[in-house]
C-alpha atoms as a PDB file:
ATOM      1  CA  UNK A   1       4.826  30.996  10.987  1.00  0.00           C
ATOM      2  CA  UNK A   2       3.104  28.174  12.550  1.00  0.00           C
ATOM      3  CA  UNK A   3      -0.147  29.221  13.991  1.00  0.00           C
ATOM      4  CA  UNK A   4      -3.128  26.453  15.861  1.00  0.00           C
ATOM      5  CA  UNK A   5      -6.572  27.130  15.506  1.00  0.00           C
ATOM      6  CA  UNK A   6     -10.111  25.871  15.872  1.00  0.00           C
ATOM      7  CA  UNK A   7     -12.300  25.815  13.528  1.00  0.00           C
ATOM      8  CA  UNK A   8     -16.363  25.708  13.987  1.00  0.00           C
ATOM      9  CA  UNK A   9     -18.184  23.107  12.055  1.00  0.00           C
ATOM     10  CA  UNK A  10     -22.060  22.842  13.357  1.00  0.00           C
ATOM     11  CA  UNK A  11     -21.660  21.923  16.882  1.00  0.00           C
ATOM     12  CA  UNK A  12     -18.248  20.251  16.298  1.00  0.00           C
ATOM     13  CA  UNK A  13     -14.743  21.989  16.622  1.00  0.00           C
ATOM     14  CA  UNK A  14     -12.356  21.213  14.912  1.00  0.00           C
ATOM     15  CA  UNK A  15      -8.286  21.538  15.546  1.00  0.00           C
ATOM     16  CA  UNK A  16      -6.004  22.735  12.982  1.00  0.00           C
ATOM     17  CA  UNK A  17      -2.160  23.442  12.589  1.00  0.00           C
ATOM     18  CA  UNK A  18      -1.259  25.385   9.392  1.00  0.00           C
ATOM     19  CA  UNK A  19       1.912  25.639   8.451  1.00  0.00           C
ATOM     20  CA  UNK A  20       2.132  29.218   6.834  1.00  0.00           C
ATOM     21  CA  UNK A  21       3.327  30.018   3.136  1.00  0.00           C
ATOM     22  CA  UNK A  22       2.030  30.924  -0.132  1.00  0.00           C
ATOM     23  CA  UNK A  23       2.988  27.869  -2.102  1.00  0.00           C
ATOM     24  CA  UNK A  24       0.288  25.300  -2.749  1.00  0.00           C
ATOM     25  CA  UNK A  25      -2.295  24.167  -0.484  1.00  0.00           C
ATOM     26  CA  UNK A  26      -1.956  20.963   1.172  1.00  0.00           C
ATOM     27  CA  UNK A  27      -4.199  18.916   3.580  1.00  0.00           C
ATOM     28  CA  UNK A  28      -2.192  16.618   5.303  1.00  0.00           C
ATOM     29  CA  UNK A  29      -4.348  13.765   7.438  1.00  0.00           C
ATOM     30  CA  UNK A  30      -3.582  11.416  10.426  1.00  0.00           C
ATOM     31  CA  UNK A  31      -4.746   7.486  10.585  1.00  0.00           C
ATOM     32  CA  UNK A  32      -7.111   6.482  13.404  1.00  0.00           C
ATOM     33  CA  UNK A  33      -6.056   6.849  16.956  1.00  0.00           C
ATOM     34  CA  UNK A  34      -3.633   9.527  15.420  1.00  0.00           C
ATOM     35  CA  UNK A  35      -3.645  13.205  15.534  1.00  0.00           C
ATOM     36  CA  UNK A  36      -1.793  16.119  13.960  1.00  0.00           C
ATOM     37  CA  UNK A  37       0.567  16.462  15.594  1.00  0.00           C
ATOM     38  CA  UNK A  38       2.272  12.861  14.651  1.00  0.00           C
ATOM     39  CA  UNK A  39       2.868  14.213  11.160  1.00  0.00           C
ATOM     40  CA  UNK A  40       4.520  17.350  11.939  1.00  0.00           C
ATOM     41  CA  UNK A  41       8.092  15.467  10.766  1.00  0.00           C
ATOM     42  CA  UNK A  42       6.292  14.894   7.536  1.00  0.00           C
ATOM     43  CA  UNK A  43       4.921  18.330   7.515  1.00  0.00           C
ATOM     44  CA  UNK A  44       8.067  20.179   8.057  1.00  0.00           C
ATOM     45  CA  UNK A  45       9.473  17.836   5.344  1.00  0.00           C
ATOM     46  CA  UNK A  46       6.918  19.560   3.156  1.00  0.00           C
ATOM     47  CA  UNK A  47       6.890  23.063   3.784  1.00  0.00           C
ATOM     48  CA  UNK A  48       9.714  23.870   1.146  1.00  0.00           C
ATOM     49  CA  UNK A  49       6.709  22.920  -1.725  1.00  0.00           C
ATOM     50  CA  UNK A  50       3.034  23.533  -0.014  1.00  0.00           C
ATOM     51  CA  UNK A  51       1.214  25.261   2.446  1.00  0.00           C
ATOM     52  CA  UNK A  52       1.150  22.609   4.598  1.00  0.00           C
ATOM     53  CA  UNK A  53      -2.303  22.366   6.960  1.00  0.00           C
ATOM     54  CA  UNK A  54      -2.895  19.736   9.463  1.00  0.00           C
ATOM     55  CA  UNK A  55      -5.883  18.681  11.032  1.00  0.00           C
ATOM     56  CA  UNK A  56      -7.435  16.649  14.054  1.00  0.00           C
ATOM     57  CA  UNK A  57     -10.133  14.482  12.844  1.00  0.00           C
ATOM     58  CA  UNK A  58     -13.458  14.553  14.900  1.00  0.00           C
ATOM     59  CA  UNK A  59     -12.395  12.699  17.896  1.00  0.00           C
ATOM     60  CA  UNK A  60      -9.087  12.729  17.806  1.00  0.00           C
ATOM     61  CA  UNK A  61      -6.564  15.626  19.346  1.00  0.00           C
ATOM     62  CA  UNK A  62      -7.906  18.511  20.877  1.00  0.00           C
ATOM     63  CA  UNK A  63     -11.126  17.916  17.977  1.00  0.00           C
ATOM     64  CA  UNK A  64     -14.103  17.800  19.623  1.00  0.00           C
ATOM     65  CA  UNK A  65     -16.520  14.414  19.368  1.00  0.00           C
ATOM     66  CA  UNK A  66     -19.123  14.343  16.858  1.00  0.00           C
ATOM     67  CA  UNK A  67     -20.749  10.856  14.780  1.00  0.00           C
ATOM     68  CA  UNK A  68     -18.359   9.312  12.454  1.00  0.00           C
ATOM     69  CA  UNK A  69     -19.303   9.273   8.831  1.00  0.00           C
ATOM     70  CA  UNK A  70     -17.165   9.840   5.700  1.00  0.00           C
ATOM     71  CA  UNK A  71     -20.021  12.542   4.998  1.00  0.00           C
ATOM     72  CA  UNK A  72     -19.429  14.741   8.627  1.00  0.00           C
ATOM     73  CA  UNK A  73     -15.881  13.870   8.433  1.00  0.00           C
ATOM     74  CA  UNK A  74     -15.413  15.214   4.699  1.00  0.00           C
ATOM     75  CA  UNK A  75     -17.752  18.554   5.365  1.00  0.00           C
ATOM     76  CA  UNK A  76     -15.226  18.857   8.353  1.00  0.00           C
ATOM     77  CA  UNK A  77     -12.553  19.115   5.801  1.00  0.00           C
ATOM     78  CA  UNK A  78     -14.559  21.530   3.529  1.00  0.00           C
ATOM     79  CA  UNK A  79     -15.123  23.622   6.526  1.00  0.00           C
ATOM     80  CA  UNK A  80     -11.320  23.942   7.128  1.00  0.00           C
ATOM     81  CA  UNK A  81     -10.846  24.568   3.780  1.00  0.00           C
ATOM     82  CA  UNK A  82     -13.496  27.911   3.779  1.00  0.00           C
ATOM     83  CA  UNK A  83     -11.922  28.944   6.832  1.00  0.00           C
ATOM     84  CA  UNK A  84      -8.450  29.564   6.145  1.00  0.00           C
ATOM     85  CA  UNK A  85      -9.020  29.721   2.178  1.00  0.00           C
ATOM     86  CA  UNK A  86      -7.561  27.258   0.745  1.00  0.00           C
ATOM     87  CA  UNK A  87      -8.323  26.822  -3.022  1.00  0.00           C
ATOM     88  CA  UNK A  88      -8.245  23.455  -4.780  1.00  0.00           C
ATOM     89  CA  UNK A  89      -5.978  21.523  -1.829  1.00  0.00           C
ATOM     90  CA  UNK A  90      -4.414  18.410  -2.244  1.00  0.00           C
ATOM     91  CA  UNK A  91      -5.376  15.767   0.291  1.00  0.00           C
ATOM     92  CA  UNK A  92      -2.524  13.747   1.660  1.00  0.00           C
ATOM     93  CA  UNK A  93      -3.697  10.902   4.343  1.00  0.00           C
ATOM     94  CA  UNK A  94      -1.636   7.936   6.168  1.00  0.00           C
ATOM     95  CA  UNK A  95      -3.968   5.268   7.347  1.00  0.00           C
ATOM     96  CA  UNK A  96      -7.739   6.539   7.937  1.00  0.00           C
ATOM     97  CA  UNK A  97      -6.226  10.152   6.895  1.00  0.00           C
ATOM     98  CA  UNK A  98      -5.539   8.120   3.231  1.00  0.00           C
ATOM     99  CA  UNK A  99      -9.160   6.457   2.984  1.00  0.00           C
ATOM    100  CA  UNK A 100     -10.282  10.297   3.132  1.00  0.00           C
ATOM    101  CA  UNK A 101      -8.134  11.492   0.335  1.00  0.00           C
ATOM    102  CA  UNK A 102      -9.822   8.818  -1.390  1.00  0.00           C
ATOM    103  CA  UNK A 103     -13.491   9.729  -1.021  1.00  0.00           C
ATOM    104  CA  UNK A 104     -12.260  13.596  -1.061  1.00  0.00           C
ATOM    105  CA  UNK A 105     -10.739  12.556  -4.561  1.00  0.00           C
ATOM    106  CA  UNK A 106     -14.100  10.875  -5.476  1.00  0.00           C
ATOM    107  CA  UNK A 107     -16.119  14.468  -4.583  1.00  0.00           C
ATOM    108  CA  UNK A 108     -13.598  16.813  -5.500  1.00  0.00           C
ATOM    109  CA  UNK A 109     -12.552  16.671  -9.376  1.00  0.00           C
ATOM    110  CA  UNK A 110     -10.838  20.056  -9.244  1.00  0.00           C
ATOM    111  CA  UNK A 111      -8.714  18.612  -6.420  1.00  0.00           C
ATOM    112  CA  UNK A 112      -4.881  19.258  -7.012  1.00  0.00           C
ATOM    113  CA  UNK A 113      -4.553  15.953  -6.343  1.00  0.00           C
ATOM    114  CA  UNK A 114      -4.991  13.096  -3.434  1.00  0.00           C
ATOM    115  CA  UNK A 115      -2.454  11.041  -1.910  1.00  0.00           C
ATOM    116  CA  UNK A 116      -3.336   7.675   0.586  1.00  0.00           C
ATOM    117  CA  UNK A 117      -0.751   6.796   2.617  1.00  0.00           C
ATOM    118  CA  UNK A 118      -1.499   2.955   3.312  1.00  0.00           C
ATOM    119  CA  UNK A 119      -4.715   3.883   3.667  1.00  0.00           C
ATOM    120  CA  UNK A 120      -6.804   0.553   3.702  1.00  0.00           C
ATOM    121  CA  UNK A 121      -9.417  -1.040   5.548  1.00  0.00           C
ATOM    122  CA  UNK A 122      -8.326  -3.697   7.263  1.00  0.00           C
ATOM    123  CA  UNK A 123      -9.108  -7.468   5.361  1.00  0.00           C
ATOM    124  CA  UNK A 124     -12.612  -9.178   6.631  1.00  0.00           C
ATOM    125  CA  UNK A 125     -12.759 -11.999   3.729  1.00  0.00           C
ATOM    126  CA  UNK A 126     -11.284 -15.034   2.479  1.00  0.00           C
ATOM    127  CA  UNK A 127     -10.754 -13.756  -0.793  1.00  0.00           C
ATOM    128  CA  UNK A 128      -8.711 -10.184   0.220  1.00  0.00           C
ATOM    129  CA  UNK A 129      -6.078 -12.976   1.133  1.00  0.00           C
ATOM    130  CA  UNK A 130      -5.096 -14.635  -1.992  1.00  0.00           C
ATOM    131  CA  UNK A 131      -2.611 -17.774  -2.114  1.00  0.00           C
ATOM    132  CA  UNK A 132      -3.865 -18.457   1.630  1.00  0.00           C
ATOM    133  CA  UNK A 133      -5.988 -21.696   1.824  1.00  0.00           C
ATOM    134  CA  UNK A 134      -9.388 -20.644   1.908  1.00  0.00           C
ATOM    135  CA  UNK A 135      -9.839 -22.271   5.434  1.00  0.00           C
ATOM    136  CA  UNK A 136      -6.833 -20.965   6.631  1.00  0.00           C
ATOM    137  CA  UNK A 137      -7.684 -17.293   5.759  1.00  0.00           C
ATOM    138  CA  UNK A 138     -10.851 -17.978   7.826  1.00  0.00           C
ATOM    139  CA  UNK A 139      -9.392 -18.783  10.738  1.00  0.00           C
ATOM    140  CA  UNK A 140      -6.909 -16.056  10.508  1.00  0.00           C
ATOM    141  CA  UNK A 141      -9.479 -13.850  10.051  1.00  0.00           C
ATOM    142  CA  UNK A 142     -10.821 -15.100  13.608  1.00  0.00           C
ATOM    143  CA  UNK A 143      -7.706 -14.232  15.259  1.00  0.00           C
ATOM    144  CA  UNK A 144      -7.060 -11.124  13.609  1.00  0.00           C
ATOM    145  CA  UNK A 145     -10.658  -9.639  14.850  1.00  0.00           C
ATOM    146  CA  UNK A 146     -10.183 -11.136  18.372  1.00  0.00           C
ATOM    147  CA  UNK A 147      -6.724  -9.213  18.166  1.00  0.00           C
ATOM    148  CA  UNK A 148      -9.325  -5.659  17.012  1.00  0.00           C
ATOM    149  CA  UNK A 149     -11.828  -6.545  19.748  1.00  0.00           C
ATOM    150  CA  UNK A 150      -9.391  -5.971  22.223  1.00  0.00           C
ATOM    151  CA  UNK A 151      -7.906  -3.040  21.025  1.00  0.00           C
ATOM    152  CA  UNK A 152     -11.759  -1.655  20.862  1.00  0.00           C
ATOM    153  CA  UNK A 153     -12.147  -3.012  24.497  1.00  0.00           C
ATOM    154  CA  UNK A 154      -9.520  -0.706  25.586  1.00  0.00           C
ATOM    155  CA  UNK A 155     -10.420   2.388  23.708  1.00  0.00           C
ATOM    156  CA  UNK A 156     -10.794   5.494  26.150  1.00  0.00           C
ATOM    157  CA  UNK A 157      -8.954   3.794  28.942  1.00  0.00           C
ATOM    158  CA  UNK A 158      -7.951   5.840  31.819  1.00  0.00           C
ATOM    159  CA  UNK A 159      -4.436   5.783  33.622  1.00  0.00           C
ATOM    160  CA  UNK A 160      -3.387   7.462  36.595  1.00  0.00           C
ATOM    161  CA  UNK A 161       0.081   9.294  36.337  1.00  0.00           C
ATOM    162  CA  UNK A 162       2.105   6.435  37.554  1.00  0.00           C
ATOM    163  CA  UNK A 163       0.855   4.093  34.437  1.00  0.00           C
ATOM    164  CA  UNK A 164       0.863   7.562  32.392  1.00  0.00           C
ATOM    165  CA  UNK A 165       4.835   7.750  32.960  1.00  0.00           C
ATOM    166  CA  UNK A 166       5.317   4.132  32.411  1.00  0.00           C
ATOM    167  CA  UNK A 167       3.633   4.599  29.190  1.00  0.00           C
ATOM    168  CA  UNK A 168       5.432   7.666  28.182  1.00  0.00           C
ATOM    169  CA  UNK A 169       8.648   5.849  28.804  1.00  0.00           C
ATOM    170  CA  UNK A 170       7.744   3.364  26.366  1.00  0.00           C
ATOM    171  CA  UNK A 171       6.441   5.566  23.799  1.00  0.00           C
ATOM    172  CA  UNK A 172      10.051   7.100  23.925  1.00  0.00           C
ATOM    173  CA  UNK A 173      11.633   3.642  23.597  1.00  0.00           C
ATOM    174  CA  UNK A 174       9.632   3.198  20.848  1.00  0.00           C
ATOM    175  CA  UNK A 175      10.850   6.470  18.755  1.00  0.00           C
ATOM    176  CA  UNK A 176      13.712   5.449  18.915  1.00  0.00           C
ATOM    177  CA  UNK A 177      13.754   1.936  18.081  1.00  0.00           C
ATOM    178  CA  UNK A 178      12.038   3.617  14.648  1.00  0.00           C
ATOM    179  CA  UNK A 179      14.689   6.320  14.535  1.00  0.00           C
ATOM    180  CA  UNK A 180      11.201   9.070  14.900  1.00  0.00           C
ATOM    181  CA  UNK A 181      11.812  12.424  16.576  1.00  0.00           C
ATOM    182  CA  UNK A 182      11.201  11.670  20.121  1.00  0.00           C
ATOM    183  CA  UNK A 183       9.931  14.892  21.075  1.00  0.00           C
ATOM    184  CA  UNK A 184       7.028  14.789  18.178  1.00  0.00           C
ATOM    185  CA  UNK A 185       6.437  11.487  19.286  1.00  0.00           C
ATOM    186  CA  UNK A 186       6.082  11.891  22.922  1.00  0.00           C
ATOM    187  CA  UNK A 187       3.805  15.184  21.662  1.00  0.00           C
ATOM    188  CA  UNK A 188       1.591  13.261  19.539  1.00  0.00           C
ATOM    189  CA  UNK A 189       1.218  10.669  22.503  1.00  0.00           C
ATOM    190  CA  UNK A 190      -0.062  13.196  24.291  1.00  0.00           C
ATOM    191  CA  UNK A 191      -2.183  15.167  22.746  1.00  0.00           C
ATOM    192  CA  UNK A 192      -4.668  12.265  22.655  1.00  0.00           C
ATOM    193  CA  UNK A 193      -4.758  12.441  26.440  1.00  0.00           C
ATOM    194  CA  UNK A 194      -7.213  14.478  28.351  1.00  0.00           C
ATOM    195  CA  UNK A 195      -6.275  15.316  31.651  1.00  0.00           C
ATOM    196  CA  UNK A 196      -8.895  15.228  34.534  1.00  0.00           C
ATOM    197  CA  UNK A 197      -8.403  17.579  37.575  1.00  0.00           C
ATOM    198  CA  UNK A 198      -7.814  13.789  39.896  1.00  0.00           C
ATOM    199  CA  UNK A 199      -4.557  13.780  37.844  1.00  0.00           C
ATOM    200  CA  UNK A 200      -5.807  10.760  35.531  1.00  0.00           C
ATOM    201  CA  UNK A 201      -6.049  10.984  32.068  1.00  0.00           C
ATOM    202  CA  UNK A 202      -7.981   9.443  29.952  1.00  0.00           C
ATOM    203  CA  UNK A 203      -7.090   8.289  26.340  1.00  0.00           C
ATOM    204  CA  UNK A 204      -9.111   9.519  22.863  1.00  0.00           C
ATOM    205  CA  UNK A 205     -10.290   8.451  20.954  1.00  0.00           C
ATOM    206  CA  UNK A 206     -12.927   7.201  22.962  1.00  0.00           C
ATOM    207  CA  UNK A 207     -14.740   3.583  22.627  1.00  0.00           C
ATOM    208  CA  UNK A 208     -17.968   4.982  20.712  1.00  0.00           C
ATOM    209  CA  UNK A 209     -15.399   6.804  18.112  1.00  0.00           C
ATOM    210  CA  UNK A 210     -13.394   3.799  17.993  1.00  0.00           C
ATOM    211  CA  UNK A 211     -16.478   1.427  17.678  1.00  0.00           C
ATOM    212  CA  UNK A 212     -18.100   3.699  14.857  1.00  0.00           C
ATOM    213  CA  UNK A 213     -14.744   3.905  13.457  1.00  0.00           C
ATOM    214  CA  UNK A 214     -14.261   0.121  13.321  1.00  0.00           C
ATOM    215  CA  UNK A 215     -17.871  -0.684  11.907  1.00  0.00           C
ATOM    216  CA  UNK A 216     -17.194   2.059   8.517  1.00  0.00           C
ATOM    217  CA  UNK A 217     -13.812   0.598   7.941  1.00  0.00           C
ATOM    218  CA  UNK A 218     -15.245  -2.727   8.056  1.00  0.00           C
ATOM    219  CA  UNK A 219     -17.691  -1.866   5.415  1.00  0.00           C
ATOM    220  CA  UNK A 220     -15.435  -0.670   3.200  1.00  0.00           C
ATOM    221  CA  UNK A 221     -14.701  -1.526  -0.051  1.00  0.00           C
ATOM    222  CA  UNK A 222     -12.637   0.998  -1.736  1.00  0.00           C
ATOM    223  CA  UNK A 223     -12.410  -0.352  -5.211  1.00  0.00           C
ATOM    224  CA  UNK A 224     -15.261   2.093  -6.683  1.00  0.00           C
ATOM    225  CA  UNK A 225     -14.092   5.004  -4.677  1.00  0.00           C
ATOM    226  CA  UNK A 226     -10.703   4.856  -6.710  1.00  0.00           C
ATOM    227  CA  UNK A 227     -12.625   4.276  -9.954  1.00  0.00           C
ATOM    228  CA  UNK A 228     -14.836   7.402  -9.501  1.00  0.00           C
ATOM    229  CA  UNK A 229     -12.023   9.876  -8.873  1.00  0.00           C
ATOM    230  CA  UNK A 230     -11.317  11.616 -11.667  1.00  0.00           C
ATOM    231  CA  UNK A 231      -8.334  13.635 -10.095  1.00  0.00           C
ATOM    232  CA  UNK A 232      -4.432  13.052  -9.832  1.00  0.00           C
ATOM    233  CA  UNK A 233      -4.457   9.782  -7.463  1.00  0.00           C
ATOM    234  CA  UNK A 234      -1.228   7.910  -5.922  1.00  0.00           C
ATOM    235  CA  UNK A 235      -1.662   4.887  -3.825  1.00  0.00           C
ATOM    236  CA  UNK A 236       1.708   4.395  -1.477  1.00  0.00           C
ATOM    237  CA  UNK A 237       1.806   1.036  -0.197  1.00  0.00           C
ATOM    238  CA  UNK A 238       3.245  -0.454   2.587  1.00  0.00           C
ATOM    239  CA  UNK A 239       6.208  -3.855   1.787  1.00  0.00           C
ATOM    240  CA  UNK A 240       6.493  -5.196   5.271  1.00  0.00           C
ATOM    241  CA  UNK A 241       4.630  -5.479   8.725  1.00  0.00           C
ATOM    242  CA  UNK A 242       4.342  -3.992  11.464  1.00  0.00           C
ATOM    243  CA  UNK A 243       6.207  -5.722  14.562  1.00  0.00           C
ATOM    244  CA  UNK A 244       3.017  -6.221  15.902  1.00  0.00           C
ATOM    245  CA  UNK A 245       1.354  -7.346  13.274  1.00  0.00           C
ATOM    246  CA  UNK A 246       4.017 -10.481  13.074  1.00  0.00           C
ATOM    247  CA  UNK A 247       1.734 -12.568  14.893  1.00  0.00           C
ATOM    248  CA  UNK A 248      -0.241 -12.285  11.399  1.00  0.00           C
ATOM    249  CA  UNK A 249       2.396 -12.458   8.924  1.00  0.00           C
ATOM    250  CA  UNK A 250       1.065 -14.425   6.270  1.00  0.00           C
ATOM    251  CA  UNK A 251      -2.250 -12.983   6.456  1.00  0.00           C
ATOM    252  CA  UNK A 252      -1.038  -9.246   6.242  1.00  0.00           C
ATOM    253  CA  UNK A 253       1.739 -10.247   3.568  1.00  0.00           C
ATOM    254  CA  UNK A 254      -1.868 -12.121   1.407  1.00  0.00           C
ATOM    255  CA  UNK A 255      -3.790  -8.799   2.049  1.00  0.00           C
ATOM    256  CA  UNK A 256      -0.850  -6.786   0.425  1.00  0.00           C
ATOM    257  CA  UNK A 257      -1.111  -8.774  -2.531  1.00  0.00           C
ATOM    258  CA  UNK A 258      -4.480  -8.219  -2.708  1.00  0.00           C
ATOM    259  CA  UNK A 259      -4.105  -4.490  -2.000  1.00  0.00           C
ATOM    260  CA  UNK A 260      -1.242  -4.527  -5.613  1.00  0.00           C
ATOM    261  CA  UNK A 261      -3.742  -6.540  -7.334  1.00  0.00           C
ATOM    262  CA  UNK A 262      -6.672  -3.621  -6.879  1.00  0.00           C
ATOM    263  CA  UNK A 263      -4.683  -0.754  -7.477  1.00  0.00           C
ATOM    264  CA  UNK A 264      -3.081  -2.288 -10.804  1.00  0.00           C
ATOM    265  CA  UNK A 265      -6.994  -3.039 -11.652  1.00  0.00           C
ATOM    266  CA  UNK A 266      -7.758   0.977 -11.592  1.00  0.00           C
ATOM    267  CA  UNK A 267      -5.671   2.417 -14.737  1.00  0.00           C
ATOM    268  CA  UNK A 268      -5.666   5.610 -13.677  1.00  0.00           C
ATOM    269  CA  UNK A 269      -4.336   5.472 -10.269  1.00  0.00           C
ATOM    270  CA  UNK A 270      -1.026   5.699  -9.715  1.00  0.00           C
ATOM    271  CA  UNK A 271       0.855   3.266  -7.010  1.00  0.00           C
ATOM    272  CA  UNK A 272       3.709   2.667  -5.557  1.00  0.00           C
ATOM    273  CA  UNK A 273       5.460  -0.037  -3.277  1.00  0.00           C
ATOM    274  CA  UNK A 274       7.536   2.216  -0.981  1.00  0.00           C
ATOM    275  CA  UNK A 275      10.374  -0.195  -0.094  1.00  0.00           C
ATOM    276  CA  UNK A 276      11.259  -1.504   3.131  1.00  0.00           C
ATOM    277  CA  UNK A 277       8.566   0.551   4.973  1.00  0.00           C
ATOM    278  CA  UNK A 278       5.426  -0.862   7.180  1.00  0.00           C
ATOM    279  CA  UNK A 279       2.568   0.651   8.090  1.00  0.00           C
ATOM    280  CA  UNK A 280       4.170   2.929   9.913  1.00  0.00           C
ATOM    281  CA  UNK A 281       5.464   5.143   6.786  1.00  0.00           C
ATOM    282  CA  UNK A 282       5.148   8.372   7.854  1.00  0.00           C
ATOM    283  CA  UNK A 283       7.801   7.892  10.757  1.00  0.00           C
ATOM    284  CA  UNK A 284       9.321   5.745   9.186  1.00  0.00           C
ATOM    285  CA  UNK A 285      10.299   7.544   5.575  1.00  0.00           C
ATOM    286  CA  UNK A 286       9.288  11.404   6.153  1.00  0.00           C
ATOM    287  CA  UNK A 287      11.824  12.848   4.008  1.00  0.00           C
ATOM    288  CA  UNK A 288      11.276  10.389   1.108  1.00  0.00           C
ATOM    289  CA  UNK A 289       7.525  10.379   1.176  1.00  0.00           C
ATOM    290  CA  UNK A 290       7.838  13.672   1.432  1.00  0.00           C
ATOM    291  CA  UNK A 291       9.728  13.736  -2.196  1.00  0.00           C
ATOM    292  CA  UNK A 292       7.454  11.195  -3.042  1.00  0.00           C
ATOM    293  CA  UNK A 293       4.283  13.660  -2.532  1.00  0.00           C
ATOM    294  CA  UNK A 294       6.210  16.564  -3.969  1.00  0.00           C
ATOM    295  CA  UNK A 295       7.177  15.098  -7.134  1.00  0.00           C
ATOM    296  CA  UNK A 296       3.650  13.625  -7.788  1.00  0.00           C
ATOM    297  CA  UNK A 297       1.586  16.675  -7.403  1.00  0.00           C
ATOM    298  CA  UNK A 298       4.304  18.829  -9.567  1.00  0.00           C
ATOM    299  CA  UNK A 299       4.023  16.563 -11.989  1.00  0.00           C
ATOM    300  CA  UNK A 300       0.452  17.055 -12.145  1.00  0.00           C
ATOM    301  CA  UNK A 301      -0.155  20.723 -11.546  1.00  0.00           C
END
């Protein structure tokens, strides 16, 4: 049985969905500007194998805010984890949700095992983009943070409920032009909206989250992380872009090289180039990821 629930950490709340089951724990994490409730596809996909939990991360969902650090956002985790007792998890993540596995991986030596989804920080140098002229790169680079500044700009926006049905409409066009559940879509949509009693609502997460957010991905260099973790590790990769990341085609199809080269240069992680799937993976490919994740963490039990 599926059952919600909040979980206190310090003066921070956090939302959970677990699954039910007695087979073996799973953590299952969203990317940024996510929440749980996007992955329940994925999650269902799972249930056969693992206790499936999923979570809202601090200021996402109906989580409440708090400062974003790997450090709160990983005792968040550990908190969930006391809470509804789950021993030695494995940490699954898509995006954000896979940078997490990561450092959990890196903490956690007894883990079961951690899985990124994608999970990268987004390129900031000329040489994450090789076989792109230096000067080139550069300039793409430019463009590509102009493109994140306005994203930022527009974090926490508020829409009154003729733009809110617009929008809705278009998040339905847009499950199906992916072949995603509609009805999880449209749910995850929502459930980054809080309502206010003038009949607006206003989007999470909100513009300090997303600015805090932005800065720590920035600054990340995951190369170490992966060669600390002493755990089962799998790296799924992404083999195309986004549709609207077309604009930046050659720079996204440089960083993925870049992204092969440093997971071939850690011997003990596992990767794989899921083919034919973007970003976008967990819509995308539930039921093979889901085999994917399966057969990976039987292998190492």
């Amino acid at each position: 049985m599926i059952h919600d629930s909040l979980v206190d950490v310090g003066n921070v709340q956090i939302a959970v969905r677990d699954f039910g089951g007695d087979q073996p724990p799973l953590l299952l994490l969203h990317g940024a500007g996510g929440n749980l409730a996007q992955l329940t596809t994925l999650a269902r996909a799972l249930r056969q194998h693992h206790r499936v939990v999923t979570v809202d991360l601090r200021g996402h969902g109906r989580s409440a805010d708090g400062p974003w650090t790997w450090d709160a956002a990983l005792g968040d985790l550990a908190a969930v984890c006391v809470k509804l007792e789950l021993d030695r998890p494995a940490v699954v993540g898509h995006s954000l949700g896979g940078m997490l596995a990561a450092h959990w991986g890196e903490r956690h030596p007894e883990s079961a095992g951690v899985i990124s989804l994608d999970g990268n920080p987004p390129p900031t140098d000329p040489a994450q983009l090789p076989g792109l002229d230096p000067e080139k790169a550069t300039a793409e680079l430019e463009r590509l943070t102009g493109a994140f500044d306005m994203m930022e700009a527009a974090a926490g926006q508020t829409v009154d409920s003729a733009e809110l049905a617009e929008l809705i409409d278009r998040q339905r066009a847009a499950a199906r032009a992916l072949g995603a559940d509609e009805k999880v879509w449209v749910e995850g949509f929502r459930r980054n909206l809080i309502q206010g009693r003038d009949g607006r609502a206003t989007f999470r997460p909100s513009f300090e989250t997303t600015t805090q957010l932005r800065a720590l991905l920035n600054s990340l260099d995951l190369a170490p992380v992966y060669a600390r973790i002493t755990c089962p590790a799998l790296l799924v990769l992404a083999t195309r872009s986004l549709p609207e990341q077309e604009p930046f085609a050659e720079l996204y199809a440089a960083h993925r090289r870049h992204l092969l080269d440093q997971a071939r240069s850690v011997p003990h992680l596992r990767h794989l180039e899921l083919a034919d799937a973007s970003h976008a993976m967990v819509v995308e490919r539930p039921a093979e990821l889901a085999s994917v994740i399966t057969t990976f963490l039987t292998e190492h039990r």
